[in-house]
N, C-alpha and C. Protein backbone atom coordinates (compact mmCIF):
# COMPACT_ATOMS: atom_id res chain seq x y z
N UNK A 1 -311.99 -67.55 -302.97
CA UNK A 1 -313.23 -66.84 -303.24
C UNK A 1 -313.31 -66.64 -304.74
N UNK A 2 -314.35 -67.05 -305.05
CA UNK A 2 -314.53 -66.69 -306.87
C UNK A 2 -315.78 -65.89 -307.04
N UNK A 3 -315.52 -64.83 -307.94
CA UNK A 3 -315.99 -63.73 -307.97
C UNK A 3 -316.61 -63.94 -309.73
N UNK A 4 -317.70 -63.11 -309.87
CA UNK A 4 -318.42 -63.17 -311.08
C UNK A 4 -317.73 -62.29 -311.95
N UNK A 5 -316.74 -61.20 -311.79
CA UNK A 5 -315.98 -60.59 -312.38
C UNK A 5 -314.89 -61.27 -313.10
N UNK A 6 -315.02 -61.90 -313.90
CA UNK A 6 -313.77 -62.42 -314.66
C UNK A 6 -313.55 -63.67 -313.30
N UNK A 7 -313.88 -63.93 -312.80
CA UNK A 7 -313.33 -65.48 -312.02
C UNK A 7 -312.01 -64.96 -311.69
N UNK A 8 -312.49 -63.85 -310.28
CA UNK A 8 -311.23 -64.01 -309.46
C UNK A 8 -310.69 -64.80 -308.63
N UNK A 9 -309.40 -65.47 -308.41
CA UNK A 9 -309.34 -66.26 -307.28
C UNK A 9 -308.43 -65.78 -306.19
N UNK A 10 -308.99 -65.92 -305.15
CA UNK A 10 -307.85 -65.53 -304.01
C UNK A 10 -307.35 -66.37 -303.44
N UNK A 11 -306.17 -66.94 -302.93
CA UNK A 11 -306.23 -67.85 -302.15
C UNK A 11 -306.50 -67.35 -300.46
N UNK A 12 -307.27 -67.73 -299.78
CA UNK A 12 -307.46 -66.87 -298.87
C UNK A 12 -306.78 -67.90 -297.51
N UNK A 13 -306.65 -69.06 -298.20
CA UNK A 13 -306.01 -69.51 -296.76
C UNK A 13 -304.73 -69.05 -296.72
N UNK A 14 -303.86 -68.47 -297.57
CA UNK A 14 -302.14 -67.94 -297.61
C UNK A 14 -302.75 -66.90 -296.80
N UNK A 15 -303.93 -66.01 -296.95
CA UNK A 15 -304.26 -64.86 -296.12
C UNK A 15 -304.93 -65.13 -295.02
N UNK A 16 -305.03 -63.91 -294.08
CA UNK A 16 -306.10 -64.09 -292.82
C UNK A 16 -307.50 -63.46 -292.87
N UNK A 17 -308.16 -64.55 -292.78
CA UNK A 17 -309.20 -64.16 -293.33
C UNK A 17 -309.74 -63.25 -292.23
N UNK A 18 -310.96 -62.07 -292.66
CA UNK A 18 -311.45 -61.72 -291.63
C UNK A 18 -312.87 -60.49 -292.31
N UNK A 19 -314.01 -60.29 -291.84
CA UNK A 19 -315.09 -59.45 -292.72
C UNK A 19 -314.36 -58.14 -293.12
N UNK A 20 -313.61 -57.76 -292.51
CA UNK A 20 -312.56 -56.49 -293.13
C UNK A 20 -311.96 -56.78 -294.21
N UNK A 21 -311.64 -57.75 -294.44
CA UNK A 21 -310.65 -57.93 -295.50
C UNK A 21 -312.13 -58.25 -296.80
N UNK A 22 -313.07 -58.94 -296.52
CA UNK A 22 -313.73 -59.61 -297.38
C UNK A 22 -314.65 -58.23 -298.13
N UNK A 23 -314.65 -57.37 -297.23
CA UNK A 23 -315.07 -56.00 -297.51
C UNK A 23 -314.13 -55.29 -298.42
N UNK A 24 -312.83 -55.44 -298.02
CA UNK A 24 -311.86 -54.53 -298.49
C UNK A 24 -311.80 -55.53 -300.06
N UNK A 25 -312.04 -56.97 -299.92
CA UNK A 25 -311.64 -57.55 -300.91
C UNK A 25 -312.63 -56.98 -302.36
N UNK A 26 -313.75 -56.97 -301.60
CA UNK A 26 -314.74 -56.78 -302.52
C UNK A 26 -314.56 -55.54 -303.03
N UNK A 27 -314.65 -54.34 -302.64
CA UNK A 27 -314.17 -52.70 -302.98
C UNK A 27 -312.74 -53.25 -304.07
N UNK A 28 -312.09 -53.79 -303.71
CA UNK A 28 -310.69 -54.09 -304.54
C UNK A 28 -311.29 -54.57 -306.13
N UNK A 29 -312.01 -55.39 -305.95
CA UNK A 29 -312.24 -56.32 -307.04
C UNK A 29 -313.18 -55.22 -308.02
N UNK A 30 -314.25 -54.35 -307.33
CA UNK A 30 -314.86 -53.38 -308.28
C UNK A 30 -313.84 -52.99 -308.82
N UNK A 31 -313.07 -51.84 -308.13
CA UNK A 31 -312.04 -50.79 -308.44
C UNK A 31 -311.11 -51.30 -309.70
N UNK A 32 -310.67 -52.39 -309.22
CA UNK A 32 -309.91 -53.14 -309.97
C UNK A 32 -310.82 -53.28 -311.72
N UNK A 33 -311.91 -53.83 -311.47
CA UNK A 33 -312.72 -54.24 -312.62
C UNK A 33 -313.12 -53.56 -313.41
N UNK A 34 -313.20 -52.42 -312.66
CA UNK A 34 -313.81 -51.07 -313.43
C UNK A 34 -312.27 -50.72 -314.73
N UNK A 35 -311.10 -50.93 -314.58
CA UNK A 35 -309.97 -50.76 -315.14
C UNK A 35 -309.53 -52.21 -315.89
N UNK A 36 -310.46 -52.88 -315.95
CA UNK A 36 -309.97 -54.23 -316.66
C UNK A 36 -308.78 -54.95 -315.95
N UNK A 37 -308.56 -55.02 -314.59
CA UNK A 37 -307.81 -55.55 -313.97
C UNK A 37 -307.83 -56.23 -312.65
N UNK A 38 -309.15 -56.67 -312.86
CA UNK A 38 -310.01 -57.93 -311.63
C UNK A 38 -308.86 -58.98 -311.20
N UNK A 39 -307.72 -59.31 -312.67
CA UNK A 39 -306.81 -60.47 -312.39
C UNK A 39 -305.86 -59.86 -310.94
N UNK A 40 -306.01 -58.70 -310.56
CA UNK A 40 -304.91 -58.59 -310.46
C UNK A 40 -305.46 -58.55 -308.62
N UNK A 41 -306.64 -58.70 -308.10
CA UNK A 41 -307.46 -58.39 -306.69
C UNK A 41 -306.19 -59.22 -306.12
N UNK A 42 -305.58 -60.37 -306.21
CA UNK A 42 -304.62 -61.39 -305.03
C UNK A 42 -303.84 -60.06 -304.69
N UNK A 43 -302.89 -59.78 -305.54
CA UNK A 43 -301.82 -58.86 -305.33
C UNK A 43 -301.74 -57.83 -304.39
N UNK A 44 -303.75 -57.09 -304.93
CA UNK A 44 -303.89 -55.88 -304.69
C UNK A 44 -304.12 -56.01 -303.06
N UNK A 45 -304.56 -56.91 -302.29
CA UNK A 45 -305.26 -57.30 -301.11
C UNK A 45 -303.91 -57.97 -300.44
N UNK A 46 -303.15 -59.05 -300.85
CA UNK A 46 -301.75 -58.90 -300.03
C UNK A 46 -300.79 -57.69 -299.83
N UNK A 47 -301.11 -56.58 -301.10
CA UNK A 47 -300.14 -55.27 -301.13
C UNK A 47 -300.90 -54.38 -299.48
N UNK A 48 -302.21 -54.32 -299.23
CA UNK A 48 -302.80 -53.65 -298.39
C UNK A 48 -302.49 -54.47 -297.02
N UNK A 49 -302.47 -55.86 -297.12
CA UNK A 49 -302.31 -56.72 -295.87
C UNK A 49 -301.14 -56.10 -295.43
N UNK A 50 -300.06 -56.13 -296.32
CA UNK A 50 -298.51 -55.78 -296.01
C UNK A 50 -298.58 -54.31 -295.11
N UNK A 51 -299.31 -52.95 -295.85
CA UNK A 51 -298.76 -51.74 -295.59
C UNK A 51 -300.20 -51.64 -294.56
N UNK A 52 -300.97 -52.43 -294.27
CA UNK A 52 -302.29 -52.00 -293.06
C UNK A 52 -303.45 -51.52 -293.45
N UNK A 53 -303.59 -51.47 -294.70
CA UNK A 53 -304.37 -50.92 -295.13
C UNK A 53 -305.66 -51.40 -295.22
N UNK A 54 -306.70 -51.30 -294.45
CA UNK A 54 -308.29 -51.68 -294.12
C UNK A 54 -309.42 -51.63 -295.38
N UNK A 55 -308.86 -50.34 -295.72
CA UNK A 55 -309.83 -49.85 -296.74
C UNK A 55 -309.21 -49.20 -297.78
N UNK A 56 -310.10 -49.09 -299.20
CA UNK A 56 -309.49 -48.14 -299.96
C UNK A 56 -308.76 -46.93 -299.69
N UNK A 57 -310.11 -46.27 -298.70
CA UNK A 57 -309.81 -44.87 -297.70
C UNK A 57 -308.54 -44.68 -297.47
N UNK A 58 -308.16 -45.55 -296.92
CA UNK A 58 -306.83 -45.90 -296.19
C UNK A 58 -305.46 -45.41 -297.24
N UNK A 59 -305.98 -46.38 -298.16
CA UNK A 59 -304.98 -45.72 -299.32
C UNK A 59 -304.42 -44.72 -299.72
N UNK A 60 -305.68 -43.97 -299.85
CA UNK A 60 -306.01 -42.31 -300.31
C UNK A 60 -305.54 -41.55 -299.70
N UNK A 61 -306.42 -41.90 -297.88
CA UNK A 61 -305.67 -40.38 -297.48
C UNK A 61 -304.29 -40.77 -296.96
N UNK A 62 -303.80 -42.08 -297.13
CA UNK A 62 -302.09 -41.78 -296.95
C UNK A 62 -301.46 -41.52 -297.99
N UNK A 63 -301.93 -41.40 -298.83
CA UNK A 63 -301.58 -40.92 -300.38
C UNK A 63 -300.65 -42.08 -300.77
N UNK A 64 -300.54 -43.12 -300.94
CA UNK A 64 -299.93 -44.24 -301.30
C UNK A 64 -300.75 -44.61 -302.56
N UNK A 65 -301.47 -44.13 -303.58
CA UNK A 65 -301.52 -44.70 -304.57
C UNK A 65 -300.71 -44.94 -305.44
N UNK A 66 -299.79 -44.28 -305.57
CA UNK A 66 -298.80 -44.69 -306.37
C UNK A 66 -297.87 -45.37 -305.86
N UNK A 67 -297.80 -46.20 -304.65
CA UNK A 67 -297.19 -46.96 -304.40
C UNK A 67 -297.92 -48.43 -304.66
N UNK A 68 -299.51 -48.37 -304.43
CA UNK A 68 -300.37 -49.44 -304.35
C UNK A 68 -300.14 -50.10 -305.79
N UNK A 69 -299.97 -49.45 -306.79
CA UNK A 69 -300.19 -49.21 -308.11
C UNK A 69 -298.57 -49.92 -308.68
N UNK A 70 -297.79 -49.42 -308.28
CA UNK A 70 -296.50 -49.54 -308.46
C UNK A 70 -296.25 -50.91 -308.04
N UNK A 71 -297.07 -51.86 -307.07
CA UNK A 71 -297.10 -52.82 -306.88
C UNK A 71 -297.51 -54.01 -307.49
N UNK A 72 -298.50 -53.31 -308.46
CA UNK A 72 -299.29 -54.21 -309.16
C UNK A 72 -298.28 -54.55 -310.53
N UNK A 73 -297.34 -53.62 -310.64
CA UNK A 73 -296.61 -54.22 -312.18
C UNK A 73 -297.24 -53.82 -313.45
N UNK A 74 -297.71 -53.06 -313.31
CA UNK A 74 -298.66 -52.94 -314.40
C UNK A 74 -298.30 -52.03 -315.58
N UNK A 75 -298.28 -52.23 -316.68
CA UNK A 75 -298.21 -51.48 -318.23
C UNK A 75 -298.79 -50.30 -318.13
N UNK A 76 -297.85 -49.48 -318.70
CA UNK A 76 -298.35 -47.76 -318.78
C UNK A 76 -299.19 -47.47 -318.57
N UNK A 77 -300.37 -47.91 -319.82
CA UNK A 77 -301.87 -47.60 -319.92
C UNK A 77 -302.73 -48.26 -318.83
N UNK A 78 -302.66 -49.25 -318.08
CA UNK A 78 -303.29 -49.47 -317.16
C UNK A 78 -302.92 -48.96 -315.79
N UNK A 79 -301.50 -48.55 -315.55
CA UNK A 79 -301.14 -48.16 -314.13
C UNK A 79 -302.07 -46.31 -314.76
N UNK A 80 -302.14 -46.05 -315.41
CA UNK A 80 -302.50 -44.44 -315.48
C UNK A 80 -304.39 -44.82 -315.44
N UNK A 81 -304.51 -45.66 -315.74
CA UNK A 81 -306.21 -46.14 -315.66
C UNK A 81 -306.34 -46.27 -314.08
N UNK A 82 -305.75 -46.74 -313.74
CA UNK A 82 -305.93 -47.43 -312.01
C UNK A 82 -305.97 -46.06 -311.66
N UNK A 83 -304.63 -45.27 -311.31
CA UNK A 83 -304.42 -43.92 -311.07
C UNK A 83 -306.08 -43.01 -311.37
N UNK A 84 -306.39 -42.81 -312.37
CA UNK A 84 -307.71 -41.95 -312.71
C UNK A 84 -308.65 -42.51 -311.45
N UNK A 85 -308.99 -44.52 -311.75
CA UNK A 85 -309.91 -44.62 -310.90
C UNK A 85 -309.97 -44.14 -309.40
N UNK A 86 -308.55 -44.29 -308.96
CA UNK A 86 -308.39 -43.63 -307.56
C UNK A 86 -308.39 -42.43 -306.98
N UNK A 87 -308.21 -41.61 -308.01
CA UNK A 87 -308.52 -40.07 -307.95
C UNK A 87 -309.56 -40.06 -308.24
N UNK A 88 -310.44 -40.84 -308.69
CA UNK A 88 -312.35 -40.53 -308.71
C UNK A 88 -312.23 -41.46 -306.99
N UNK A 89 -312.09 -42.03 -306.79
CA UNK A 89 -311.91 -42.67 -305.42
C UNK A 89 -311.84 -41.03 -304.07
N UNK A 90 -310.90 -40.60 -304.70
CA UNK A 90 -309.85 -39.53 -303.45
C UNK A 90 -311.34 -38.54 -303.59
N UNK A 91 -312.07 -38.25 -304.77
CA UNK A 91 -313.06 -37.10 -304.87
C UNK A 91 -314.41 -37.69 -303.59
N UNK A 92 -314.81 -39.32 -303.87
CA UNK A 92 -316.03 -39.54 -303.51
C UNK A 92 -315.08 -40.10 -301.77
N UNK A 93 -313.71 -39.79 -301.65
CA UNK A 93 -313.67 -40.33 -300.19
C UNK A 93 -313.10 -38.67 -299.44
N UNK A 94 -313.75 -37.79 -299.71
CA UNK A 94 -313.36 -36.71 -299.07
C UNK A 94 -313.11 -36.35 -297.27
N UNK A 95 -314.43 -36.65 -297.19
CA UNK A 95 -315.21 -36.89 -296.08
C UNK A 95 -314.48 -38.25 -295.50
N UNK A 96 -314.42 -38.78 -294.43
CA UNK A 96 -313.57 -39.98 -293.58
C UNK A 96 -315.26 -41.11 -293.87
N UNK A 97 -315.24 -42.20 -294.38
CA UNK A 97 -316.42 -42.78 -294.17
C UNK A 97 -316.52 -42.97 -292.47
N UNK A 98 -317.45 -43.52 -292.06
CA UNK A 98 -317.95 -44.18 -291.14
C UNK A 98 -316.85 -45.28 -290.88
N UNK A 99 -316.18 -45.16 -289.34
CA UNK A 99 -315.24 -46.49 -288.95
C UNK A 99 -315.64 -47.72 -289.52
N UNK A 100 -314.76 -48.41 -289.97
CA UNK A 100 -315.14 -50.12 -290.17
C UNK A 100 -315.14 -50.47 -288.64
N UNK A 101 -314.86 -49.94 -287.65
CA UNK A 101 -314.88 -50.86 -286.37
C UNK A 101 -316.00 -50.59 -285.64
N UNK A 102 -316.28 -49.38 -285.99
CA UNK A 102 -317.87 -49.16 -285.70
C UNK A 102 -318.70 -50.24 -286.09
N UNK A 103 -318.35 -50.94 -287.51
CA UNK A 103 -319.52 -51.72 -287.57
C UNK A 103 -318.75 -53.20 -286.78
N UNK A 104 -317.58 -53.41 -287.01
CA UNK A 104 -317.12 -54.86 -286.05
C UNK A 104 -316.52 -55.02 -285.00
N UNK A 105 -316.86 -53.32 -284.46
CA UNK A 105 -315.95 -53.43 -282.90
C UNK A 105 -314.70 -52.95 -282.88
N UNK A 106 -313.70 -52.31 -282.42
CA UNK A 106 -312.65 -52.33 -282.26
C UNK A 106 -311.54 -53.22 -282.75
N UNK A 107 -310.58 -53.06 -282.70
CA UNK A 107 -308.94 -54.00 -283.40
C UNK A 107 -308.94 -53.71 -282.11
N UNK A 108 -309.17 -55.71 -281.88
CA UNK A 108 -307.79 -55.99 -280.96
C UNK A 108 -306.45 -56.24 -281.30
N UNK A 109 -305.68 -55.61 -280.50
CA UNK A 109 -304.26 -55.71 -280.77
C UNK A 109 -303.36 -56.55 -280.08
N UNK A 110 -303.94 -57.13 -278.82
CA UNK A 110 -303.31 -58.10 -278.35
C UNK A 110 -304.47 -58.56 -276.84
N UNK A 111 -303.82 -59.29 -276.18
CA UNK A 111 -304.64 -60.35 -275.06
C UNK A 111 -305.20 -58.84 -274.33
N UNK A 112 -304.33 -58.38 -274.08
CA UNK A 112 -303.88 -57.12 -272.74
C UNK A 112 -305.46 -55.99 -272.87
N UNK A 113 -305.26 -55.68 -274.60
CA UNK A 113 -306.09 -55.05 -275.32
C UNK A 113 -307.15 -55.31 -274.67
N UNK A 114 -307.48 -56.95 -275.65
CA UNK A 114 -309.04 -57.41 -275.23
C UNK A 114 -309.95 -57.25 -273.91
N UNK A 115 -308.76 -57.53 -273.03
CA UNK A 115 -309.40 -57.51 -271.45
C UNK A 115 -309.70 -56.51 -271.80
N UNK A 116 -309.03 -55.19 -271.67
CA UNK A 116 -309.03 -54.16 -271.13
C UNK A 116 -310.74 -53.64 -272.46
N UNK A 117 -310.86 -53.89 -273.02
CA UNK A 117 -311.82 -53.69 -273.80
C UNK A 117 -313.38 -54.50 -273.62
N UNK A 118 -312.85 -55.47 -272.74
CA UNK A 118 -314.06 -56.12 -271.93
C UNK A 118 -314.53 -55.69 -270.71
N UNK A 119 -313.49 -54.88 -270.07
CA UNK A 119 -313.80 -54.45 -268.99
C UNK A 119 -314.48 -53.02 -269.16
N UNK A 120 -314.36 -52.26 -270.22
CA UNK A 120 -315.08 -51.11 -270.48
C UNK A 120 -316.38 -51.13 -270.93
């Protein structure tokens, strides 16, 4: 995916693709950009694949920014830039947004799941 922000690239076939992620990708790539660090969206979007993380939200209220951050490798002045942006993040995500599955349905989690989610 190449992005008008500095020409991000993801490789998205190493990842699984899916509108959650392309959502989450996109929120990444602002957040990121807003701190001069668009290069860094691959990292930031395999670091969330790894720990489950759907959404920024996600981040926040498990309070893992400084782990998200800590991932990225990043030089003093920019890991404390990221940090600010996410605490303006933690202010405007007070409130729980609206489910992402609300808008795509439920996580299936396996075959067993699905039935049982077809049958309801």
């Amino acid at each position: 995916v190449f992005e008008d922000l500095g020409t991000v690239f993801v490789d998205m076939a190493a990842l699984e693709a899916s509108p959650l992620q392309d959502i989450l990708l996109n929120d990444l790539v602002d957040l990121l950009a807003s701190c001069g660090l668009d290069h860094k969206a691959s990292e930031a979007l395999a670091w969330c694949q790894e720990e489950g993380a759907e959404t920024i939200h996600d981040i926040i209220m498990s309070e893992e920014e400084e782990a998200f951050v800590e991932a990225l490798d990043l030089k003093p002045i920019k890991r404390d830039r990221l940090l600010k942006a996410l605490s303006q993040s933690t202010k405007e995500h007070r409130a729980p947004p609206p489910s992402v599955h609300q808008q795509f349905g439920p996580k299936v989690t396996s075959t067993a799941h699905a039935e049982q989610l077809l049958m309801s």
